[in-house]
PDB file of N, CA and C in Angstrom:
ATOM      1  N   UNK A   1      -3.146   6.260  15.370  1.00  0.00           N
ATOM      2  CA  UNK A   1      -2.162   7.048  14.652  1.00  0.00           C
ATOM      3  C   UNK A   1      -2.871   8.132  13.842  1.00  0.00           C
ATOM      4  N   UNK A   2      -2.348   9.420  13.651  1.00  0.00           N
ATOM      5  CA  UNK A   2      -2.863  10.524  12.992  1.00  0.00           C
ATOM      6  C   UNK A   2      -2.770  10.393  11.450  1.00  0.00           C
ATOM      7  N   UNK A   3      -3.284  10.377  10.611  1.00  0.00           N
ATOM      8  CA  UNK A   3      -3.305  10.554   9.548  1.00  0.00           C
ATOM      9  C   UNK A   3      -1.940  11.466   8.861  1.00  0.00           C
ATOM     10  N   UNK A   4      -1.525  11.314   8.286  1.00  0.00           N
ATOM     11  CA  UNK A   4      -0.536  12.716   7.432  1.00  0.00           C
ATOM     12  C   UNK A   4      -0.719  12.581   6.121  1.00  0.00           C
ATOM     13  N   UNK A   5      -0.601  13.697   5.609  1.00  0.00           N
ATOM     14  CA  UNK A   5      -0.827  13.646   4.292  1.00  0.00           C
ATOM     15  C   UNK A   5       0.221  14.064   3.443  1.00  0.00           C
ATOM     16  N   UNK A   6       1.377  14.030   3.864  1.00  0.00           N
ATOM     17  CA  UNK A   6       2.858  14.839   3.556  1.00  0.00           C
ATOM     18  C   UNK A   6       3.987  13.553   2.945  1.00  0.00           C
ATOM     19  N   UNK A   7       3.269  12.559   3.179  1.00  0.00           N
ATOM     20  CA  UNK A   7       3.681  10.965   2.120  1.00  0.00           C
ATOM     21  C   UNK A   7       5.282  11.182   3.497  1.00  0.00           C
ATOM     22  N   UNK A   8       4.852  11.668   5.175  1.00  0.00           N
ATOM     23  CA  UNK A   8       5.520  11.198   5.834  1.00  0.00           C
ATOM     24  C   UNK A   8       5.751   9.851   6.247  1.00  0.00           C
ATOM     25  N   UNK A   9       5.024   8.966   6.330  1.00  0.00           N
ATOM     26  CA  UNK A   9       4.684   8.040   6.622  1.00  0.00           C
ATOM     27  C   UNK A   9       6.150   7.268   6.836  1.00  0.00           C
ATOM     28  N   UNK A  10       6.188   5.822   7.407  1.00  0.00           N
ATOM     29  CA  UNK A  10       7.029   5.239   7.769  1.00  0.00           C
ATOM     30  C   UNK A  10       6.873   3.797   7.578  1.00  0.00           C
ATOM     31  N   UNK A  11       7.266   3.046   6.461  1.00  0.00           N
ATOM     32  CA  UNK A  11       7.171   2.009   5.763  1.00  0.00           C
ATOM     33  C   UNK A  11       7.192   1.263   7.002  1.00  0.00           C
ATOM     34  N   UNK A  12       8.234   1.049   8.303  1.00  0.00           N
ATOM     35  CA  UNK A  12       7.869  -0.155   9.212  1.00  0.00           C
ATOM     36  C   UNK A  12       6.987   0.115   9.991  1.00  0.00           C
ATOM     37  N   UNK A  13       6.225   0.678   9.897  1.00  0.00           N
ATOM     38  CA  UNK A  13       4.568   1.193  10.872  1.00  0.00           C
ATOM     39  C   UNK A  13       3.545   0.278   9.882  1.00  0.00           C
ATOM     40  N   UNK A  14       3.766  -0.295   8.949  1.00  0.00           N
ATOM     41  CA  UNK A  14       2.833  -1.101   7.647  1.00  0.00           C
ATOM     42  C   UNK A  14       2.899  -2.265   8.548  1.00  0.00           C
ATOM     43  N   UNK A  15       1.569  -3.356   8.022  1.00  0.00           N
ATOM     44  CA  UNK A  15       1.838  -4.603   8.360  1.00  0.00           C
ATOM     45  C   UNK A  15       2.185  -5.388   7.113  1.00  0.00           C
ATOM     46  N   UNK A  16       2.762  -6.992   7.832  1.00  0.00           N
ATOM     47  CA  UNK A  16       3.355  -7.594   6.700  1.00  0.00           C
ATOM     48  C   UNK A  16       2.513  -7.518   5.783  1.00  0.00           C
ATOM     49  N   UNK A  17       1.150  -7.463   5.657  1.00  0.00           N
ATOM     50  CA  UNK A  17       0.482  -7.699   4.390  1.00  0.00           C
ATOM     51  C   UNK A  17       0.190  -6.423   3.739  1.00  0.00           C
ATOM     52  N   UNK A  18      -0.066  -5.296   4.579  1.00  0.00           N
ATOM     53  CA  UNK A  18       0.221  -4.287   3.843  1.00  0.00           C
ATOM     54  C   UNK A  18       1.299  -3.973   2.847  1.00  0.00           C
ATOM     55  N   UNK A  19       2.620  -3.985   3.202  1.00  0.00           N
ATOM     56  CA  UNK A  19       3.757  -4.239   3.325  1.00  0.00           C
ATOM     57  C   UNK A  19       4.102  -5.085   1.696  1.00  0.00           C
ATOM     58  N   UNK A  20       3.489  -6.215   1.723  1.00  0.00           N
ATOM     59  CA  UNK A  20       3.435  -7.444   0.991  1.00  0.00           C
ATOM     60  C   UNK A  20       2.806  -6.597  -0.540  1.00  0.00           C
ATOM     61  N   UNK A  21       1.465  -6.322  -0.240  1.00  0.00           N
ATOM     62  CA  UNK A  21       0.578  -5.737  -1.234  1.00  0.00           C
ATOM     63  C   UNK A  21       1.175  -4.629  -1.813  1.00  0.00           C
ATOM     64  N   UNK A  22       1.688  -3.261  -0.966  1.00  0.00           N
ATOM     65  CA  UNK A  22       2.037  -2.230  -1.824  1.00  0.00           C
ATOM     66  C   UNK A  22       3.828  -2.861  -2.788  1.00  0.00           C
ATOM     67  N   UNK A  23       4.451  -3.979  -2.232  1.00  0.00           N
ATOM     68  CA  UNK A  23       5.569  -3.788  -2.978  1.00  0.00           C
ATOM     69  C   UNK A  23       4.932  -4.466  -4.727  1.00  0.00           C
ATOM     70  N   UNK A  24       3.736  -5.464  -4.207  1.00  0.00           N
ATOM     71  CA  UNK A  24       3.071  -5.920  -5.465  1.00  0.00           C
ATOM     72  C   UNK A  24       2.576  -4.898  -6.327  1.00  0.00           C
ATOM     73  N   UNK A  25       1.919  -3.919  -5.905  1.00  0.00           N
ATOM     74  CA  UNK A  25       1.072  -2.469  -6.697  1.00  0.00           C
ATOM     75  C   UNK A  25       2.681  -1.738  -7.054  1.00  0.00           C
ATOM     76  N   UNK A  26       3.778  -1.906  -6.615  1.00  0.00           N
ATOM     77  CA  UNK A  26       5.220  -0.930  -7.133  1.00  0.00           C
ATOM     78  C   UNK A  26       5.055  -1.910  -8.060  1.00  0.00           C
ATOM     79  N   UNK A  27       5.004  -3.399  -8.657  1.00  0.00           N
ATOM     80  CA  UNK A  27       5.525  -3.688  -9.572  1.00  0.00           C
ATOM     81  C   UNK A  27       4.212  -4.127 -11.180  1.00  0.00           C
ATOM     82  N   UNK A  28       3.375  -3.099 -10.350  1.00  0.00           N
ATOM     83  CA  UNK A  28       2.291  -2.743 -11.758  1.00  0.00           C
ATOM     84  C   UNK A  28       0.943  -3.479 -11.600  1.00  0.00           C
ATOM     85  N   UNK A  29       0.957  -4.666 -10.159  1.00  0.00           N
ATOM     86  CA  UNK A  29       0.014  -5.295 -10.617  1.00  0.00           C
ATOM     87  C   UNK A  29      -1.052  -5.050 -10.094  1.00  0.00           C
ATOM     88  N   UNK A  30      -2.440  -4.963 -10.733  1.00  0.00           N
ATOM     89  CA  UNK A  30      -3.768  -4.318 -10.565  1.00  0.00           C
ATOM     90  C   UNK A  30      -4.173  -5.040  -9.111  1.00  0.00           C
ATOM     91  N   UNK A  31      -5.087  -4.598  -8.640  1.00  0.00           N
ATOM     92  CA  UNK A  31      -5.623  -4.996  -7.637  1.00  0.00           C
ATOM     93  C   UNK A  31      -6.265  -6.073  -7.572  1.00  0.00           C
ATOM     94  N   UNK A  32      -6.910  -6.412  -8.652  1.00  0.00           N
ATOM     95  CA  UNK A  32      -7.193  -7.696  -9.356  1.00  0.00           C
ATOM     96  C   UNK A  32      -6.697  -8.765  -9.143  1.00  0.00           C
ATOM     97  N   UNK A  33      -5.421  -8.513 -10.031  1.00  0.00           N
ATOM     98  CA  UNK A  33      -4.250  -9.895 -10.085  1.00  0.00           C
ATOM     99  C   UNK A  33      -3.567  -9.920  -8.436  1.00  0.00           C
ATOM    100  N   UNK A  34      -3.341  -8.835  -7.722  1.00  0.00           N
ATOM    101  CA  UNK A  34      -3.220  -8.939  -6.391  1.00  0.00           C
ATOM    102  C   UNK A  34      -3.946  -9.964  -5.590  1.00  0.00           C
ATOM    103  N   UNK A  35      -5.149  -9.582  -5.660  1.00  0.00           N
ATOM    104  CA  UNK A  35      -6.316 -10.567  -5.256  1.00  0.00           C
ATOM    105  C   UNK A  35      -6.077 -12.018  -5.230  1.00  0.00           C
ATOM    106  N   UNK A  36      -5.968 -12.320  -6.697  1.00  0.00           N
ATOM    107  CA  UNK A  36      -5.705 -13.898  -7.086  1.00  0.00           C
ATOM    108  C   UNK A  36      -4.511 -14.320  -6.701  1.00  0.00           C
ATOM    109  N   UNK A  37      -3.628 -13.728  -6.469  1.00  0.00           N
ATOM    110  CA  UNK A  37      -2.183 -14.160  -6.508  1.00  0.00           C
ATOM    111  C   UNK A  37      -1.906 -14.320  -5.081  1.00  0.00           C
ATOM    112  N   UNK A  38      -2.849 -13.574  -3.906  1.00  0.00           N
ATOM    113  CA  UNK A  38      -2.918 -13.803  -2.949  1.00  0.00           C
ATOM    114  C   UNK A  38      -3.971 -14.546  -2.193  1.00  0.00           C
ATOM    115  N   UNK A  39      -5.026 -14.944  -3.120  1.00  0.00           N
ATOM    116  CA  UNK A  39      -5.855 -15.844  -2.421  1.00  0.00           C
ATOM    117  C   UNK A  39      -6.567 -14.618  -1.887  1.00  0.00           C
ATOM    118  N   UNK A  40      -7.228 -13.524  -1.783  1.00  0.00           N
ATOM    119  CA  UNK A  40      -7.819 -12.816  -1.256  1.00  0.00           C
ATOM    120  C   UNK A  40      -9.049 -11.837  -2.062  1.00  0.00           C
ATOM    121  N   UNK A  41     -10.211 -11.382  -1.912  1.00  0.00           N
ATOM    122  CA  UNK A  41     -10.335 -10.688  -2.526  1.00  0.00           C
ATOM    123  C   UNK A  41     -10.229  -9.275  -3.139  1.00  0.00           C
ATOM    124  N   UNK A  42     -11.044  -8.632  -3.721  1.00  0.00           N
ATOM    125  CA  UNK A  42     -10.509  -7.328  -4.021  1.00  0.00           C
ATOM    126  C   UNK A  42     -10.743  -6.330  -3.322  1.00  0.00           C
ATOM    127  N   UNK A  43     -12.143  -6.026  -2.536  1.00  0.00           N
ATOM    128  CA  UNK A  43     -12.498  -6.017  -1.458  1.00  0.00           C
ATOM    129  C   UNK A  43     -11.150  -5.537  -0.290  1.00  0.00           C
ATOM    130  N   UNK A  44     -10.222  -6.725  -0.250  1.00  0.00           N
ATOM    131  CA  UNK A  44      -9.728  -7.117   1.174  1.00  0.00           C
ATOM    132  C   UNK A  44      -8.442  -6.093   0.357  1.00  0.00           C
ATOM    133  N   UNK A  45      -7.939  -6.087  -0.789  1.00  0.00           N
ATOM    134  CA  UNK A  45      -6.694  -5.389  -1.173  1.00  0.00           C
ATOM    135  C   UNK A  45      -7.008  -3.959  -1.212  1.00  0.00           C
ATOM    136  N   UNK A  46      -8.452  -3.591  -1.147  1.00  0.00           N
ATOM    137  CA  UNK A  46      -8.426  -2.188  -1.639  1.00  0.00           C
ATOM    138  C   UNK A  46      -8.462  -1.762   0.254  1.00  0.00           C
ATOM    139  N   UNK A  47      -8.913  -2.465   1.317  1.00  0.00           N
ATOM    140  CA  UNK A  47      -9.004  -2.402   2.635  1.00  0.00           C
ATOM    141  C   UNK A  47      -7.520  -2.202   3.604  1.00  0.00           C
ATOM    142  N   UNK A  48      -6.620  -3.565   2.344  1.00  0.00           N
ATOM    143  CA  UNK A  48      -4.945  -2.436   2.856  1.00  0.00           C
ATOM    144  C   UNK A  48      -4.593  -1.813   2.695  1.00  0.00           C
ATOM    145  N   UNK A  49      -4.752  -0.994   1.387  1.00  0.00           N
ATOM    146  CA  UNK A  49      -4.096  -0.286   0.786  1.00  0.00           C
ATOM    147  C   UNK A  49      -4.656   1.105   1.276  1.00  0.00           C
ATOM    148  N   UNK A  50      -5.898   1.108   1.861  1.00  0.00           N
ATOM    149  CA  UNK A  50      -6.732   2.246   2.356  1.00  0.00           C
ATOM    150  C   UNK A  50      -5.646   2.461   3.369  1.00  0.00           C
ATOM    151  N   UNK A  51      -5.543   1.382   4.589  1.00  0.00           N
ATOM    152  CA  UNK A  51      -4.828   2.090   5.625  1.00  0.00           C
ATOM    153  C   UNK A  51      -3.367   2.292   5.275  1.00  0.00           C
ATOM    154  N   UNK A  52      -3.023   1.584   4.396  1.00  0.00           N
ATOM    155  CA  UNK A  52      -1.192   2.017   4.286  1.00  0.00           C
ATOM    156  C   UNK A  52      -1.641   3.079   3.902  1.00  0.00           C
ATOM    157  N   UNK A  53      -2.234   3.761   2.847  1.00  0.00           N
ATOM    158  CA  UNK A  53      -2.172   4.824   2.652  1.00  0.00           C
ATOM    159  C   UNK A  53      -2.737   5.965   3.602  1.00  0.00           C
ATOM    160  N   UNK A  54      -2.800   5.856   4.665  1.00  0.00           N
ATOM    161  CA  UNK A  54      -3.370   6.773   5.942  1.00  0.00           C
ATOM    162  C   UNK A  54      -2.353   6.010   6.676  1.00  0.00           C
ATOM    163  N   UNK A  55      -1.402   5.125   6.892  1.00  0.00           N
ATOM    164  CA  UNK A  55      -0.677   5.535   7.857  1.00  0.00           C
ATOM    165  C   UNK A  55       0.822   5.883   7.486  1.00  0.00           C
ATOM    166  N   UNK A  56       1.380   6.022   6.067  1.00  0.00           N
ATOM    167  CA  UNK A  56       1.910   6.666   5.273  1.00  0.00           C
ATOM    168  C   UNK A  56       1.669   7.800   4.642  1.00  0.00           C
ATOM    169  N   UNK A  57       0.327   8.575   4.796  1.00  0.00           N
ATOM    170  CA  UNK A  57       0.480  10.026   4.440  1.00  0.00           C
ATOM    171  C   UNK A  57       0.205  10.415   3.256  1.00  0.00           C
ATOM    172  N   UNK A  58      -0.200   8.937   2.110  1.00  0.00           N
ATOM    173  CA  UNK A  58      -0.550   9.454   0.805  1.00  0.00           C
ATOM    174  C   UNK A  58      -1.889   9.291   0.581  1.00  0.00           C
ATOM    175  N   UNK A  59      -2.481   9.750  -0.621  1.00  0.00           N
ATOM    176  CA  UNK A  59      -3.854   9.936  -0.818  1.00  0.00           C
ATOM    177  C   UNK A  59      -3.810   9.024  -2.041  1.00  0.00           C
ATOM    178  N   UNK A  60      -2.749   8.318  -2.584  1.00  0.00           N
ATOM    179  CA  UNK A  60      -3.219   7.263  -4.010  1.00  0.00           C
ATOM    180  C   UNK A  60      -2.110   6.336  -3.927  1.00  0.00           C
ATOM    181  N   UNK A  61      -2.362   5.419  -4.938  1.00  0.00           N
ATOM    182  CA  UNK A  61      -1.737   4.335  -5.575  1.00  0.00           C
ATOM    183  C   UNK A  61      -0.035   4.834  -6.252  1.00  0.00           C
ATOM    184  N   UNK A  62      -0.387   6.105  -6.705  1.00  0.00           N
ATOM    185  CA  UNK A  62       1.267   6.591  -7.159  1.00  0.00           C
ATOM    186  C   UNK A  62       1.808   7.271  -6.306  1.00  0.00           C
ATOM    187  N   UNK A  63       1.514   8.014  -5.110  1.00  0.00           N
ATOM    188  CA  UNK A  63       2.259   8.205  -4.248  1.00  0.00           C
ATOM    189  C   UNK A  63       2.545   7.174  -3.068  1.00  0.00           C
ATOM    190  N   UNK A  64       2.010   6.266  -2.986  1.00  0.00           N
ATOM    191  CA  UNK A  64       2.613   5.058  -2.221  1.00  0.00           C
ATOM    192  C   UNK A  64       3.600   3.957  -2.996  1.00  0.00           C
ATOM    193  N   UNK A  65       3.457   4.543  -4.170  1.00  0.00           N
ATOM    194  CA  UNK A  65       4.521   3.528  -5.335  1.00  0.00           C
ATOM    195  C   UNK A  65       6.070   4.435  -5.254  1.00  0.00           C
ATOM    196  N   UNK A  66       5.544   5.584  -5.436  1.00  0.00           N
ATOM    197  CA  UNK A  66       7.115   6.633  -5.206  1.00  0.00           C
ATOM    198  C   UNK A  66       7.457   6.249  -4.131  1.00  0.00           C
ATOM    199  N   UNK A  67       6.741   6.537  -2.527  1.00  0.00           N
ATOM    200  CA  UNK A  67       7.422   6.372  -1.402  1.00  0.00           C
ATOM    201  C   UNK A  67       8.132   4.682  -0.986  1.00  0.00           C
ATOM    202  N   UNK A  68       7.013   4.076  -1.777  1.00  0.00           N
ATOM    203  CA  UNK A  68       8.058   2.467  -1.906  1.00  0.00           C
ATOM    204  C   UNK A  68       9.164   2.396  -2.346  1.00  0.00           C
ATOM    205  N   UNK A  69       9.454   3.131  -3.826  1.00  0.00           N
ATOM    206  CA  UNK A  69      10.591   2.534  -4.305  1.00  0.00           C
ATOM    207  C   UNK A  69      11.760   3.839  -4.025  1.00  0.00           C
ATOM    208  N   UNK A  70      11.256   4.514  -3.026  1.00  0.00           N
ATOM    209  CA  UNK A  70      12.477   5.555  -2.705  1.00  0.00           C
ATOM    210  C   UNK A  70      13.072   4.951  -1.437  1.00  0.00           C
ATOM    211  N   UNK A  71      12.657   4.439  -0.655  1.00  0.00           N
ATOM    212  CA  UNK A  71      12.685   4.102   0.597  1.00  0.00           C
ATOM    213  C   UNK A  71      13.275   2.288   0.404  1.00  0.00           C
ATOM    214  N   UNK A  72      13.180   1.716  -1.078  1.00  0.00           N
ATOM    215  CA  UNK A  72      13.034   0.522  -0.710  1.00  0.00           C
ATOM    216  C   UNK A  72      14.349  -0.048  -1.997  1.00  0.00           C
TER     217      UNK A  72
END
């Protein structure tokens, strides 16, 4: 898939855990507490959030929080 950077992106192109993680980062929580709360490390949350955000089109943490809670 091509990259976009126009926050085109398309929330069901995410996987469940992608998916899972960014609705956790819409509701404030650090990557950190992500981690623990999922049994995973931080490492592995900053590794989804890389590709949701390349296959959604944004370049950060607040434009994948807008396109969550507009869409969701």
């Amino acid at each position: 898939m091509i990259a976009r950077e126009d926050g085109s992106g398309n929330l069901g192109d995410l996987s469940t855990r992608q998916r899972e993680i960014l609705e956790l980062v819409a509701e404030g929580l650090s990557n950190g507490q992500i981690a623990k709360r999922l049994f995973l490390t931080e490492s592995t949350i900053k590794q989804h959030l890389r590709g949701a955000y390349k296959i959604l089109g944004v370049r950060n943490r607040a434009q994948a929080v807008r396109l969550v809670r507009s869409t969701g």
